[in-house]
Protein backbone atom coordinates (compact mmCIF):
# COMPACT_ATOMS: atom_id res chain seq x y z
CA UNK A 1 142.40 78.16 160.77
CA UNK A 2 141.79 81.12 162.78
CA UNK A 3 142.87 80.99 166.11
CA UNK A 4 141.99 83.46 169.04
CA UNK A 5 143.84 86.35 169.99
CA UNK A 6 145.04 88.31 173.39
CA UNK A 7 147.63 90.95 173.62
CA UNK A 8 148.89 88.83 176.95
CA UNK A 9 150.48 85.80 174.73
CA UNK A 10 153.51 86.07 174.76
CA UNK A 11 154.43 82.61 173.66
CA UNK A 12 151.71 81.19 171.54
CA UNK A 13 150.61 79.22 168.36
CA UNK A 14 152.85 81.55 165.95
CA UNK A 15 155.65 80.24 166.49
CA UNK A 16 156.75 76.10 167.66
CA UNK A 17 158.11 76.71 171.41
CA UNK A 18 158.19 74.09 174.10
CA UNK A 19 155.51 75.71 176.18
CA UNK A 20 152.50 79.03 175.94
CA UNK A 21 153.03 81.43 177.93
CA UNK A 22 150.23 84.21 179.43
CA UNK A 23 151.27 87.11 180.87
CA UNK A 24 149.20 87.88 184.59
CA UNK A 25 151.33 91.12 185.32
CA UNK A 26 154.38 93.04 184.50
CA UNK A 27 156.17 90.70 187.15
CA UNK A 28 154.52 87.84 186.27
CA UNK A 29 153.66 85.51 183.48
CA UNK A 30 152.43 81.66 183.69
CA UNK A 31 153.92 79.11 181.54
CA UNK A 32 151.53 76.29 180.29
CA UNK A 33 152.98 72.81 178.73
CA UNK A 34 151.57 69.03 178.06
CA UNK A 35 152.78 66.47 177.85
CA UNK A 36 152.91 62.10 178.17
CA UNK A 37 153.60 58.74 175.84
CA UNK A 38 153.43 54.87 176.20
CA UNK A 39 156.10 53.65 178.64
CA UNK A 40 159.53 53.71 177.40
CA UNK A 41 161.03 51.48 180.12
CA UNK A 42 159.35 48.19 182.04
CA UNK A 43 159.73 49.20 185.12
CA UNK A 44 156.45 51.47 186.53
CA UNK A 45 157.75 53.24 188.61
CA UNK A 46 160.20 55.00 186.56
CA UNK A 47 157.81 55.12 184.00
CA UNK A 48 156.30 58.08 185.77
CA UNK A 49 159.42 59.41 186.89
CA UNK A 50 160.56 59.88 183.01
CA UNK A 51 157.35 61.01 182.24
CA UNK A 52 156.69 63.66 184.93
CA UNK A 53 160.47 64.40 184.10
CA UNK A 54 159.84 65.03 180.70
CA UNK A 55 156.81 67.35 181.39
CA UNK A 56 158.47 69.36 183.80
CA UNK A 57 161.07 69.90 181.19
CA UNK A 58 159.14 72.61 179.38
CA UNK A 59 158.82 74.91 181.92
CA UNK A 60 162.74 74.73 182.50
CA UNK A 61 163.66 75.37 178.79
CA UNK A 62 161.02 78.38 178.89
CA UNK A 63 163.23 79.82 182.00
CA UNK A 64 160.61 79.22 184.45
CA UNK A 65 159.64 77.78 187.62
CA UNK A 66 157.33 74.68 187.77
CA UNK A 67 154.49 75.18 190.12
CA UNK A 68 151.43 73.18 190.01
CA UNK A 69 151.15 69.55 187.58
CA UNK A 70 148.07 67.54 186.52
CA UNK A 71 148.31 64.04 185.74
CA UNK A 72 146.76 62.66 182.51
CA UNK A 73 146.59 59.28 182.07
CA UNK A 74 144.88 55.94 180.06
CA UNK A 75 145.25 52.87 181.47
CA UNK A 76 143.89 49.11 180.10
CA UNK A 77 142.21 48.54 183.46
CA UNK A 78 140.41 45.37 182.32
CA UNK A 79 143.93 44.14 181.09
CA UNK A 80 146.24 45.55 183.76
CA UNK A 81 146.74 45.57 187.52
CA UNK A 82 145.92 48.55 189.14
CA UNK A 83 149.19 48.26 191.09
CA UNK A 84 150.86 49.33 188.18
CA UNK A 85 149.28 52.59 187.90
CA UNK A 86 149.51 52.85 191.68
CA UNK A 87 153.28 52.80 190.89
CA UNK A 88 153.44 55.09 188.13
CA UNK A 89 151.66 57.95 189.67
CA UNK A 90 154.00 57.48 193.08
CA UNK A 91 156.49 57.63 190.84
CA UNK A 92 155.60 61.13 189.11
CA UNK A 93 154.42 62.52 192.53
CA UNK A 94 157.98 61.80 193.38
CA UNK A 95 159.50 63.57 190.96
CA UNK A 96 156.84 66.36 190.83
CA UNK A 97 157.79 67.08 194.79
CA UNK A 98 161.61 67.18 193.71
CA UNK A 99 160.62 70.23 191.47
CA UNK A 100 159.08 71.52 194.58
CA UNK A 101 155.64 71.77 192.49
CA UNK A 102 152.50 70.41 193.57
CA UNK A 103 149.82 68.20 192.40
CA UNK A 104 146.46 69.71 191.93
CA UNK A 105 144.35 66.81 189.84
CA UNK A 106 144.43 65.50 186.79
CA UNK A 107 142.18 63.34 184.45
CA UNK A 108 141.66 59.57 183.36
CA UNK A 109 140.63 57.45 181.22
CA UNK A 110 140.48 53.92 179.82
CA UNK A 111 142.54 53.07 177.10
CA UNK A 112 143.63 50.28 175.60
CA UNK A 113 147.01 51.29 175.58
CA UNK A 114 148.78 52.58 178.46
CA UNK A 115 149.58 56.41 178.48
CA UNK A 116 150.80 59.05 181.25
CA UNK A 117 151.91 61.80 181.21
CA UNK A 118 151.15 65.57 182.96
CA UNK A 119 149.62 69.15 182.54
CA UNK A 120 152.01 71.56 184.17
CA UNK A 121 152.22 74.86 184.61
CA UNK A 122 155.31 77.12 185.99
CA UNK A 123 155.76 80.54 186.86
CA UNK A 124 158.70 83.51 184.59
CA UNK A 125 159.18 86.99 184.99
CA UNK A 126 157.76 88.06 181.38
CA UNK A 127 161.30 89.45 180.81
CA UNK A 128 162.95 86.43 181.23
CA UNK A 129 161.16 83.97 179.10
CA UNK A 130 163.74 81.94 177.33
CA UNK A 131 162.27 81.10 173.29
CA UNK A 132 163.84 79.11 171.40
CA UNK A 133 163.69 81.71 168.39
CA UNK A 134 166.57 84.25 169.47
CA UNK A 135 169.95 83.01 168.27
CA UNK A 136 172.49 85.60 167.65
CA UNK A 137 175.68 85.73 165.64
CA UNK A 138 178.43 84.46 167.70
CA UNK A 139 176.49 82.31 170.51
CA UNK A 140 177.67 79.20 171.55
CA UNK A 141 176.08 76.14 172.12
CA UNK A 142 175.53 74.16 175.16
CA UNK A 143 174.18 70.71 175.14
CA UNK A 144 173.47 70.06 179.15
CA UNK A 145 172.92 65.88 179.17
CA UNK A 146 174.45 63.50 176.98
CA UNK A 147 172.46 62.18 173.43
CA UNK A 148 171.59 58.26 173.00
CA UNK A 149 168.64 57.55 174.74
CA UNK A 150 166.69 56.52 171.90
CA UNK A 151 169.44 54.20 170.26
CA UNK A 152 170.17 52.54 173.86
CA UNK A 153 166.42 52.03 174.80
CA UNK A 154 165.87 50.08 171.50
CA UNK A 155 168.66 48.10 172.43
CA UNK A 156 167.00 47.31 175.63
CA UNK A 157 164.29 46.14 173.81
CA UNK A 158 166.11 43.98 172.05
CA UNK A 159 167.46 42.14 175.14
CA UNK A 160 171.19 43.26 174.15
CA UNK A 161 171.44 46.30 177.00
CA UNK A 162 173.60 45.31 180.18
CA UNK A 163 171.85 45.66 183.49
CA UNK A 164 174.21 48.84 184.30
CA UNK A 165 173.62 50.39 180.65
CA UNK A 166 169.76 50.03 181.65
CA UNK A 167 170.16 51.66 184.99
CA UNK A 168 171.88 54.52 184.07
CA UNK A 169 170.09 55.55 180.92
CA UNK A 170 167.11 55.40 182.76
CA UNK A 171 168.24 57.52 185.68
CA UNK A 172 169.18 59.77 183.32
CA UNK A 173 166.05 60.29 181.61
CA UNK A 174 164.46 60.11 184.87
CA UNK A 175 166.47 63.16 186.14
CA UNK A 176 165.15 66.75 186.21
CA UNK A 177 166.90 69.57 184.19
CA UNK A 178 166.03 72.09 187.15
CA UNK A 179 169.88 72.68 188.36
CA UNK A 180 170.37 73.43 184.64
CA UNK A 181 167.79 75.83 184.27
CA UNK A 182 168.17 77.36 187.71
CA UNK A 183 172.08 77.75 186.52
CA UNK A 184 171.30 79.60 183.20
CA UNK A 185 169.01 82.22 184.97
CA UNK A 186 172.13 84.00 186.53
CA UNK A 187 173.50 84.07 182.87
CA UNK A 188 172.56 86.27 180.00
CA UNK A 189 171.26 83.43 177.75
CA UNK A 190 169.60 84.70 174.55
CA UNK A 191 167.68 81.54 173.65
CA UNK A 192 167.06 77.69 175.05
CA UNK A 193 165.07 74.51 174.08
CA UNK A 194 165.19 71.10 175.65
CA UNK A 195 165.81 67.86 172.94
CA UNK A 196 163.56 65.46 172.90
CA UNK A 197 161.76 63.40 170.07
CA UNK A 198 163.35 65.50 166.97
CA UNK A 199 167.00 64.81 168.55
CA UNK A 200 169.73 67.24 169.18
CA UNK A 201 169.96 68.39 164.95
CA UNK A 202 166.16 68.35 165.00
CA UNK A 203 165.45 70.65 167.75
CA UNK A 204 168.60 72.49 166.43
CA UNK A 205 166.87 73.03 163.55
CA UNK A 206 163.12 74.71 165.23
CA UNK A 207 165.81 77.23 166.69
CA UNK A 208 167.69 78.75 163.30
CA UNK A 209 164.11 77.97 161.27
CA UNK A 210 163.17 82.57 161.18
CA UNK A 211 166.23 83.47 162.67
CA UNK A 212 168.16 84.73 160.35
CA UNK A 213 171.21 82.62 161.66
CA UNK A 214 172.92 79.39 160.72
CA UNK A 215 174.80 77.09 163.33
CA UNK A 216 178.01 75.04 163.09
CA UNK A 217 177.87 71.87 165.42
CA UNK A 218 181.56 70.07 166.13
CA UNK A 219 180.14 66.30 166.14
CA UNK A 220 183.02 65.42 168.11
CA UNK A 221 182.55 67.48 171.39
CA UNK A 222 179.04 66.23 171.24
CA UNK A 223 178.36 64.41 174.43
CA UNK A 224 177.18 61.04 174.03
CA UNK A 225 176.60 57.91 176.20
CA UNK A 226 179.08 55.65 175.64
CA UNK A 227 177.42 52.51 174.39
CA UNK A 228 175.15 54.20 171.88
CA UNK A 229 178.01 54.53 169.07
CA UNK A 230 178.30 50.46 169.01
CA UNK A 231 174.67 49.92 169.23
CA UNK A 232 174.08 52.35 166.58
CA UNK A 233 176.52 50.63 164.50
CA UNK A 234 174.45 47.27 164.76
CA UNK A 235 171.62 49.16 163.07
CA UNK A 236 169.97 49.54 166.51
CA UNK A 237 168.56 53.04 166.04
CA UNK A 238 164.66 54.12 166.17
CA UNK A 239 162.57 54.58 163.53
CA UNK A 240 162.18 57.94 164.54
CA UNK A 241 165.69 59.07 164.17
CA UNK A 242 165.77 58.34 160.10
CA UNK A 243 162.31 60.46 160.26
CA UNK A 244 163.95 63.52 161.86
CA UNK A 245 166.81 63.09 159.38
CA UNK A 246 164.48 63.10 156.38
CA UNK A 247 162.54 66.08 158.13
CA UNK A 248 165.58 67.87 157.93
CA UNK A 249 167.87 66.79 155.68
CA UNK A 250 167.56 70.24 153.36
CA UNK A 251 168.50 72.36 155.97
CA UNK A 252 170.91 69.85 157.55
CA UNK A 253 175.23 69.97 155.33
CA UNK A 254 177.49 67.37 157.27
CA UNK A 255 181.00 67.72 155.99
CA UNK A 256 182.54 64.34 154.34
CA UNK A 257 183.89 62.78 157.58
CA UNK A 258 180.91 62.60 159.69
CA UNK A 259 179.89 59.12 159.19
CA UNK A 260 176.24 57.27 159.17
CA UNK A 261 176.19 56.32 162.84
CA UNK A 262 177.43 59.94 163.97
CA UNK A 263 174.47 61.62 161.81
CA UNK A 264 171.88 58.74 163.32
CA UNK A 265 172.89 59.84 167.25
CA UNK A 266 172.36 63.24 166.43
CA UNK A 267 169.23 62.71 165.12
CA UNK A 268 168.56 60.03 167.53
CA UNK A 269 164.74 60.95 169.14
CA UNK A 270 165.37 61.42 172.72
CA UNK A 271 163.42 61.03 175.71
CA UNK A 272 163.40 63.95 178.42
CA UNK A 273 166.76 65.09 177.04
CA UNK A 274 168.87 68.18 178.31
CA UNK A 275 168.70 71.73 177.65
CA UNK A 276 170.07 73.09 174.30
CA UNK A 277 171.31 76.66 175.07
CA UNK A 278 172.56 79.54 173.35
CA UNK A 279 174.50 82.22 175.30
CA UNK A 280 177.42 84.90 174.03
CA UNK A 281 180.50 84.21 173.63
CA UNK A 282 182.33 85.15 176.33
CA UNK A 283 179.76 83.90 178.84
CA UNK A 284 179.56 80.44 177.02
CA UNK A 285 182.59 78.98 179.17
CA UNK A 286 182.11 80.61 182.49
CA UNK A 287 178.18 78.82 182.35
CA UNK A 288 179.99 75.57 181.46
CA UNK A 289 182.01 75.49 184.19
CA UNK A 290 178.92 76.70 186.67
CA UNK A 291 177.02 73.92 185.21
CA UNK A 292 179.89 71.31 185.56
CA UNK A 293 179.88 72.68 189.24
CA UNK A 294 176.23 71.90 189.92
CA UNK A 295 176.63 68.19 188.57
CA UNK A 296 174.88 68.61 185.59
CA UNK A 297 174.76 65.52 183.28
CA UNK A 298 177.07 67.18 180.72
CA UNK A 299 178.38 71.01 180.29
CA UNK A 300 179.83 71.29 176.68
CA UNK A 301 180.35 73.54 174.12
CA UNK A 302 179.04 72.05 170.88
CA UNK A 303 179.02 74.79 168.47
CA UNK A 304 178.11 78.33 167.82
CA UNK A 305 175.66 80.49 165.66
CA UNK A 306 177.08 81.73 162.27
CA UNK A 307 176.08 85.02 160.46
CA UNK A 308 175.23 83.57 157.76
CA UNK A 309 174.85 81.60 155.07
CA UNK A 310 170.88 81.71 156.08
CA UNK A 311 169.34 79.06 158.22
CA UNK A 312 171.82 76.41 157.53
CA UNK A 313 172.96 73.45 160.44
CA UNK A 314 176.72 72.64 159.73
CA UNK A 315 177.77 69.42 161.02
CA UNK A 316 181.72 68.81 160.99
């Protein structure tokens, strides 16, 4: 398949990155990203907010700004109130106005299940577009909200989630990683991608995939929500997280200790997850602390980028 070509791409089809990205001008480039799923929680309106959440996401990981958003949406009308999209789209424009972006349209349809999701698009200086493609020998990691989303949400499902273990997993996915993002851009960070559906080792492994590099992840300064470890032990993990293990189990050495349920949370599919960034050395601690400043979710140090052997995730 032959796609089309312009010397302004920057960010294209070539390579798997978390958004496109045209460049307008030498100041200027615009950052394009898409994204929306079935609802991951019952309650509407935090339904949109996680899904306009997870949109926005993109942009951040690319190092821009979001600007302008289009909803996309399906919706069982002849099954389903219309209240309950009336909720879900107050509950994206909230979270779109948070980003200080704007809504500019969007598109709908009916479906028989229901989807939503947005189109947005964010503004970088062409300079400072963060890929995920540009590890270097040395970086550390930082892993900017904690892993288990996936694990707790199909506990939820299973009735066996305590009202307070519901509320705060869902604020978390609900909550924008702007202040991250907005932190790293007064750092020299050589390469970012937010985790998502492929999980933390998943997502790892899109970064050192043509870099040259190999990474070494500590398991145990891995920030994860507390309940996920027990659930996880019950068997309550998605089917998704034994995909992304079998996606990338060649490229993927745990050393002996690191058990079943430690490999299934971090390949546990996550739902707008935190940043993943890699920065040098000695700038990875003095952005930890700036981001445990701001209130980020979480602001640890999880591993760092190896010479070689080539293309390699080591999990101790």
């Amino acid at each position: 398949m032959i796609f089309p070509k312009d010397d302004n791409v920057l960010v294209g089809l070539e390579r798997a990155d978390d958004a496109g990205v045209y460049r307008i001008t030498d100041d200027l480039a615009l950052i394009q990203t898409v994204d929306f799923f079935t609802p991951i929680v019952d309650d509407p309106y935090w339904f949109g907010q996680i899904a306009a959440a997870n949109a926005l996401s993109d942009v951040y990981a690319m190092g821009g700004v979001p600007k302008t958003a289009m909803n996309l949406v399906g919706f069982p009308i002849k099954e389903m109130d219309i209240d309950v999209l009336r909720q879900i789209i107050q509950g994206g424009i909230d979270k779109i106005r948070e980003a200080d972006a704007v809504l500019v349209g969007g598109h709908s349809i009916e479906d028989s299940e229901l989807k939503y999701g947005l189109s947005v698009t964010g503004f970088v200086h062409p300079a400072r577009v963060r890929v995920k493609n540009n590890l270097r020998p040395g970086d550390r990691l930082i892993l900017t909200k904690p892993l288990g989303t996936g694990i707790i949400n199909t506990a939820i499902k299973a009735a066996m989630a305590a009202p307070g273990v519901i509320d705060r997993v869902t604020r978390l996915m609900a909550a924008l990683n702007r202040t991250a993002a907005e932190t790293m851009a007064d750092f020299p960070v050589h390469a970012c991608t937010d985790i998502t559906g492929f999980g933390l080792l998943g997502h790892l492994a899109e970064m050192v995939s043509g870099s040259g590099c190999s990474v070494r992840i500590e398991s145990r300064k891995v920030p994860i929500l507390p309940e996920t470890a027990a659930f996880a032990g019950m068997g309550l993990v998605p089917g998704g997280a034994f995909k992304n293990k079998s996606f990338r189990q060649a490229m993927t050495i745990f050393d002996a200790d690191v058990d079943a349920v430690m490999q299934d949370m971090l390949f546990d599919p996550q739902t707008s997850g935190g940043l993943l960034i890699s920065i040098a050395s000695e700038e990875a601690d003095a952005l930890a602390a700036a981001l445990g400043r701001k209130g980020v979710p979480a602001a640890d140090v999880i591993g760092e980028v190896l010479d070689g052997p080539l293309e390699k995730i080591f999990v101790s």
